[in-house]
C-alpha atoms as a PDB file:
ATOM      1  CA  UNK A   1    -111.077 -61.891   0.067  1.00  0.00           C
ATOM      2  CA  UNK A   2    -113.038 -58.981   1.465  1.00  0.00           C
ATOM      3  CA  UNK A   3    -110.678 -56.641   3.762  1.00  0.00           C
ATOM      4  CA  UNK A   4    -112.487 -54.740   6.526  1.00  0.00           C
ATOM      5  CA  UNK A   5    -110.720 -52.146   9.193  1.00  0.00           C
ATOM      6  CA  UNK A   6    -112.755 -51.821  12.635  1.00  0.00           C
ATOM      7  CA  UNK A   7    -111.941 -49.434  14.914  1.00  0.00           C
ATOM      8  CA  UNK A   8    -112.466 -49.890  19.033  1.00  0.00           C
ATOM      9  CA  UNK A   9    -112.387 -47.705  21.361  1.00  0.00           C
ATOM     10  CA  UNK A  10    -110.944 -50.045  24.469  1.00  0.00           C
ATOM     11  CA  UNK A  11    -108.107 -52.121  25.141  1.00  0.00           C
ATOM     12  CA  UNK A  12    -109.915 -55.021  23.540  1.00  0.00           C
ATOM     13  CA  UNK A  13    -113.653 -56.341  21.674  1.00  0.00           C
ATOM     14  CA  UNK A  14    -114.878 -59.974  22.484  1.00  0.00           C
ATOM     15  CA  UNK A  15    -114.373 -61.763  19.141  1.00  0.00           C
ATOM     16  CA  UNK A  16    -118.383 -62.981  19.045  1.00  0.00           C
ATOM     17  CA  UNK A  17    -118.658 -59.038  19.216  1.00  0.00           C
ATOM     18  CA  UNK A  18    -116.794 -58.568  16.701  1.00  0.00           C
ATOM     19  CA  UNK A  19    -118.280 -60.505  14.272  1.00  0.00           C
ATOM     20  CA  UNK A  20    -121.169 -58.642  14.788  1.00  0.00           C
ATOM     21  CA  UNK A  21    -119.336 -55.255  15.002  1.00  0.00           C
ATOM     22  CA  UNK A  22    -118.156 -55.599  11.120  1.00  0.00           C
ATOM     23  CA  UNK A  23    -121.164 -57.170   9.882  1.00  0.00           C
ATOM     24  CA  UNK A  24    -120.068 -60.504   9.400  1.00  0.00           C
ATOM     25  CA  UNK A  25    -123.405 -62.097  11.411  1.00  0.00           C
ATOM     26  CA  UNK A  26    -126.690 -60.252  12.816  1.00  0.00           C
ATOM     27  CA  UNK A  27    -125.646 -61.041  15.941  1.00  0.00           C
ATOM     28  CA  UNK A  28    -123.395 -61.876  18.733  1.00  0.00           C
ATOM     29  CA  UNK A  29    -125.191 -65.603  18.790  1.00  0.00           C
ATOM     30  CA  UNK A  30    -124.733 -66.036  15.626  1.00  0.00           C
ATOM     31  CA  UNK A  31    -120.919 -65.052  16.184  1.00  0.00           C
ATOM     32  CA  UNK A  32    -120.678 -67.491  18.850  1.00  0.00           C
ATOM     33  CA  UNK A  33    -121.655 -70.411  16.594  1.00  0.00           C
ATOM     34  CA  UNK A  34    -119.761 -69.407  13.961  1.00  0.00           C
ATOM     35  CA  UNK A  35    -116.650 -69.350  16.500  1.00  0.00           C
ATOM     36  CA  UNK A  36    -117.884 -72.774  17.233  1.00  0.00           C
ATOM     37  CA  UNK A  37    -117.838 -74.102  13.481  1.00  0.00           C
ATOM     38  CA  UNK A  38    -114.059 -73.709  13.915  1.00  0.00           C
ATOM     39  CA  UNK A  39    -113.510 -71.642  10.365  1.00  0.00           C
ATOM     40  CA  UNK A  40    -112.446 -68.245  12.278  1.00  0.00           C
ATOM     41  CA  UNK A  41    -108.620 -67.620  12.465  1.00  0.00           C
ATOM     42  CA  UNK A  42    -106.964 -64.905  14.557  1.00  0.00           C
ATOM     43  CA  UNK A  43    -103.440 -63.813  13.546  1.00  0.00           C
ATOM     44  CA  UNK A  44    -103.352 -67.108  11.543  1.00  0.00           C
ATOM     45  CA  UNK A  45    -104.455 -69.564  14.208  1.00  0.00           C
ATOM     46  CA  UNK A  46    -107.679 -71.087  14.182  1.00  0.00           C
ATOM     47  CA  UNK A  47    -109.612 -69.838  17.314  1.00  0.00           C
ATOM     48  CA  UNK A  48    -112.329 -71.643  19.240  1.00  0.00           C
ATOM     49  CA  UNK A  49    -113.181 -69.041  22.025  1.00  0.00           C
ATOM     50  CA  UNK A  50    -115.865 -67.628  21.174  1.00  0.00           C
ATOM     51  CA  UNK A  51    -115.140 -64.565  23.215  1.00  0.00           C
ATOM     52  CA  UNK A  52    -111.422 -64.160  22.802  1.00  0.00           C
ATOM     53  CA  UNK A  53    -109.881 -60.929  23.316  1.00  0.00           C
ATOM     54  CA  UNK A  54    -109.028 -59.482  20.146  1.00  0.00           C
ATOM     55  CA  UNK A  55    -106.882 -56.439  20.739  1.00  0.00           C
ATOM     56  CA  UNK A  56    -106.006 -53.365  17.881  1.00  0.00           C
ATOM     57  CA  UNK A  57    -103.051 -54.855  15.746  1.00  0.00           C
ATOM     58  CA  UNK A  58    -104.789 -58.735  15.834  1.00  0.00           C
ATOM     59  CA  UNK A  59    -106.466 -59.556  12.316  1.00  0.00           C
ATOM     60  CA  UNK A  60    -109.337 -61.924  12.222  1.00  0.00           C
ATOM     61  CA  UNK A  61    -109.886 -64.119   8.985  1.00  0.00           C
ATOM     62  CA  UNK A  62    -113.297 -65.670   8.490  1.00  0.00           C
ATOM     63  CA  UNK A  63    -112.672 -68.310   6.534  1.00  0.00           C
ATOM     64  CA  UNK A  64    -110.685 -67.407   3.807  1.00  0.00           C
ATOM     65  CA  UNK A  65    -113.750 -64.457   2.930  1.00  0.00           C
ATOM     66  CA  UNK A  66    -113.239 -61.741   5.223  1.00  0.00           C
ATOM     67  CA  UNK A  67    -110.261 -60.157   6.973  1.00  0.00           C
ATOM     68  CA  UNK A  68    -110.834 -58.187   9.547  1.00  0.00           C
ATOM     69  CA  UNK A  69    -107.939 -56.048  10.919  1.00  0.00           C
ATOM     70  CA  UNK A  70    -108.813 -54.187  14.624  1.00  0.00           C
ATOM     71  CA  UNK A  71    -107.190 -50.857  15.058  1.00  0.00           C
ATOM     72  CA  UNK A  72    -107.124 -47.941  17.853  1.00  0.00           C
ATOM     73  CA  UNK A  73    -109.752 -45.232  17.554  1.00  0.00           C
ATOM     74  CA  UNK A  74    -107.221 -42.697  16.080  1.00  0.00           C
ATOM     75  CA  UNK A  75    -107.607 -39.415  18.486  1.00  0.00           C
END
């Protein structure tokens, strides 16, 4: 499994936006559908909202592949 660490700046990032964000799809579209394809987990729990709120401290695991774990721009 490929670990990534994205930083954001504000209280939260759309997960479609994400996706995009760490590189997982070209675009926030293409995040959208793969929402859709139900094979995205956040914090363990498969997620169908394709613009959930994913705040610093949530993880996001595309299936199985990539982690992604959202953290607060560090000041």
């Amino acid at each position: 499994m490929h670990m990534l660490e994205v930083e954001i700046d504000s209280e939260y990032i759309a997960l479609n936006d994400l996706l995009k964000i760490a590189g997982v799809v070209d675009s926030g579209g293409a995040g959208k559908a793969l929402v859709a394809s139900g094979v995205v987990k956040v914090d363990g729990v498969q997620e169908l909202r394709k613009t959930n709120k994913i705040r610093p401290g949530m993880t996001v695991d595309v299936d199985g592949q990539v982690l992604i774990k959202v953290m607060a721009v560090s000041q």
